[in-house]
Protein backbone atom coordinates (compact mmCIF):
# COMPACT_ATOMS: atom_id res chain seq x y z
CA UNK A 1 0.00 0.00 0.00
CA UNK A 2 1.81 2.61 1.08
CA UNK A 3 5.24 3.16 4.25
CA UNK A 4 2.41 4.38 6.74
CA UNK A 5 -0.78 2.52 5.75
CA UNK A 6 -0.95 -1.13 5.43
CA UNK A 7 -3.39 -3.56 4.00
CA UNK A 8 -6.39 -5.51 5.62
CA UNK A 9 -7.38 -8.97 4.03
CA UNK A 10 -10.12 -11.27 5.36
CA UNK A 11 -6.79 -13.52 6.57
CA UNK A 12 -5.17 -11.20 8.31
CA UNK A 13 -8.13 -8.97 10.08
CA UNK A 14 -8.44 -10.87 13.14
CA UNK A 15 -4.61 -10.05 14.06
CA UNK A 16 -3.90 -7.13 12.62
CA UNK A 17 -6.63 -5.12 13.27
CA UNK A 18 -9.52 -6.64 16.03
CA UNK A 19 -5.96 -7.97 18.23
CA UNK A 20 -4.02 -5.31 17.90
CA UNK A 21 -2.79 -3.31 21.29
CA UNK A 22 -3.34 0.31 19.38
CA UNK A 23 -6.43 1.56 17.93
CA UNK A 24 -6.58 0.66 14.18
CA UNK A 25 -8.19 2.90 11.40
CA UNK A 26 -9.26 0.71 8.72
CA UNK A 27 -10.80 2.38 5.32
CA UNK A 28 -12.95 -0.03 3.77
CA UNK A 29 -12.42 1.31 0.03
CA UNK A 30 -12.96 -0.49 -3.80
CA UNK A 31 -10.75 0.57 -6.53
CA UNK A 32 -14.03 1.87 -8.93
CA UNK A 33 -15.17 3.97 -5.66
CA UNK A 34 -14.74 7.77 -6.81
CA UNK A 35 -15.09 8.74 -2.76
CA UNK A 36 -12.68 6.57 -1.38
CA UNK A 37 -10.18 7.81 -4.43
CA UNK A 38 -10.62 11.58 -3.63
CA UNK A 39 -9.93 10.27 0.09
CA UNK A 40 -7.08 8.27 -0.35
CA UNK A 41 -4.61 10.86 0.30
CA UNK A 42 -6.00 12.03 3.58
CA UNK A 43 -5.99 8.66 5.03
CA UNK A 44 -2.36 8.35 3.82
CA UNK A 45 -1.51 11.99 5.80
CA UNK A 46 -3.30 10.49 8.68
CA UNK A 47 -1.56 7.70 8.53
CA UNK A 48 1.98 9.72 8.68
CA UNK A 49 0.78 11.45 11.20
CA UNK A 50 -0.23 9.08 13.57
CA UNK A 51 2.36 6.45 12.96
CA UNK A 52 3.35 4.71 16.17
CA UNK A 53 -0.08 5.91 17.67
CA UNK A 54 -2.30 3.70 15.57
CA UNK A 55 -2.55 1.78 12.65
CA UNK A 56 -4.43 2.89 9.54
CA UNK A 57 -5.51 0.28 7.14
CA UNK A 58 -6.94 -0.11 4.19
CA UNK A 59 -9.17 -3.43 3.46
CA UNK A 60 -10.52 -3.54 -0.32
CA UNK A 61 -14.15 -5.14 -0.35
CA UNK A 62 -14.24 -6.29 -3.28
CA UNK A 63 -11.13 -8.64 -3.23
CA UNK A 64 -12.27 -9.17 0.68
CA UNK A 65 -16.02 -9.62 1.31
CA UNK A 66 -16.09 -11.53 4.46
CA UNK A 67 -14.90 -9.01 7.18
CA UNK A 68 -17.54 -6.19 5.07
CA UNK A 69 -19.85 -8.90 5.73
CA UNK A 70 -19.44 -10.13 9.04
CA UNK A 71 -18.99 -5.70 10.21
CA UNK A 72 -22.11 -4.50 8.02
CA UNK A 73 -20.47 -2.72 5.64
CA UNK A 74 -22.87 -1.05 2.66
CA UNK A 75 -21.55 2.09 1.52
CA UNK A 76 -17.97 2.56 1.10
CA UNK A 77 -15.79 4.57 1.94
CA UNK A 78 -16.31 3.60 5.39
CA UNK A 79 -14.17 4.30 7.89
CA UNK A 80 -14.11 1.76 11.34
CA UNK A 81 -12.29 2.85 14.09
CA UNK A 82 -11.31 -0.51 16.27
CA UNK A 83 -9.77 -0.49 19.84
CA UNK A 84 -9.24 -3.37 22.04
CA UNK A 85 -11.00 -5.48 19.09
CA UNK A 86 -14.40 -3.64 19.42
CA UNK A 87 -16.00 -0.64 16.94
CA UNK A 88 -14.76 2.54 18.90
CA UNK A 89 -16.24 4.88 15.81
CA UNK A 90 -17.71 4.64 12.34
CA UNK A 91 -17.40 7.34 9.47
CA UNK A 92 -19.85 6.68 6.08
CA UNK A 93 -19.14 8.31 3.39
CA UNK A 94 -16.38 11.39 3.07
CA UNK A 95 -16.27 13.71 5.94
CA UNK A 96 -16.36 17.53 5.66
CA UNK A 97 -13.12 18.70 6.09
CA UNK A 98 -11.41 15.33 6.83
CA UNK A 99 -8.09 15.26 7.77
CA UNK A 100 -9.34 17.40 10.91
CA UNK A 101 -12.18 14.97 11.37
CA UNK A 102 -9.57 11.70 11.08
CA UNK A 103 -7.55 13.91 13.66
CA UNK A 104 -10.40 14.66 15.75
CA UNK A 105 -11.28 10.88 16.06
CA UNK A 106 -7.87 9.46 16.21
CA UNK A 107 -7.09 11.94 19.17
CA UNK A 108 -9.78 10.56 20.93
CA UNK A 109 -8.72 7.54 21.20
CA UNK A 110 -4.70 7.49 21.04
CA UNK A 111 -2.95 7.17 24.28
């Protein structure tokens, strides 16, 4: 993906993201998506931003439709904040202004 944002898969969601000891922003995004395109790079500044703090990840649900599945997923982009393996926060769609609201929601929950 990227140095600061990593990929999701169905394989490796369970450990990466819902066991993971920081809070994990995962972008649930397809490649035809317009949205999660004009997003992209504001999940990637995020993602500099916040590196050792949290993970940001990307999971693409077409090539992965279980974990959409299995979290309700049924507009992307959507945007799941996890901590301690639960749903801290959910974002649908592209947020006004949204590197501040990433920010916003990330310093929430960051230690």
């Amino acid at each position: 993906m990227s140095d600061f944002v990593r990929e999701a898969t169905d394989e490796n969601f369970q450990n990466e993201v819902l066991g993971s000891d920081q809070p994990v922003l995962v972008d649930f995004w397809a490649a035809w998506c317009g949205p999660c395109r004009m997003i992209a790079p504001t999940i990637e500044a995020v993602a500099e931003k916040y590196q050792g703090k949290a993970k940001v990840m990307k999971l693409n649900v077409d090539e992965n439709p279980n974990t959409p599945m299995q979290f309700g997923i049924r507009g992307i982009p959507t945007l799941i904040l996890y901590k301690g393996g639960e749903v801290a926060e959910t974002i649908v769609g592209v947020p006004g202004n949204a590197q501040a609201t990433l920010s916003n929601l990330l310093d929430k929950h960051v230690a």
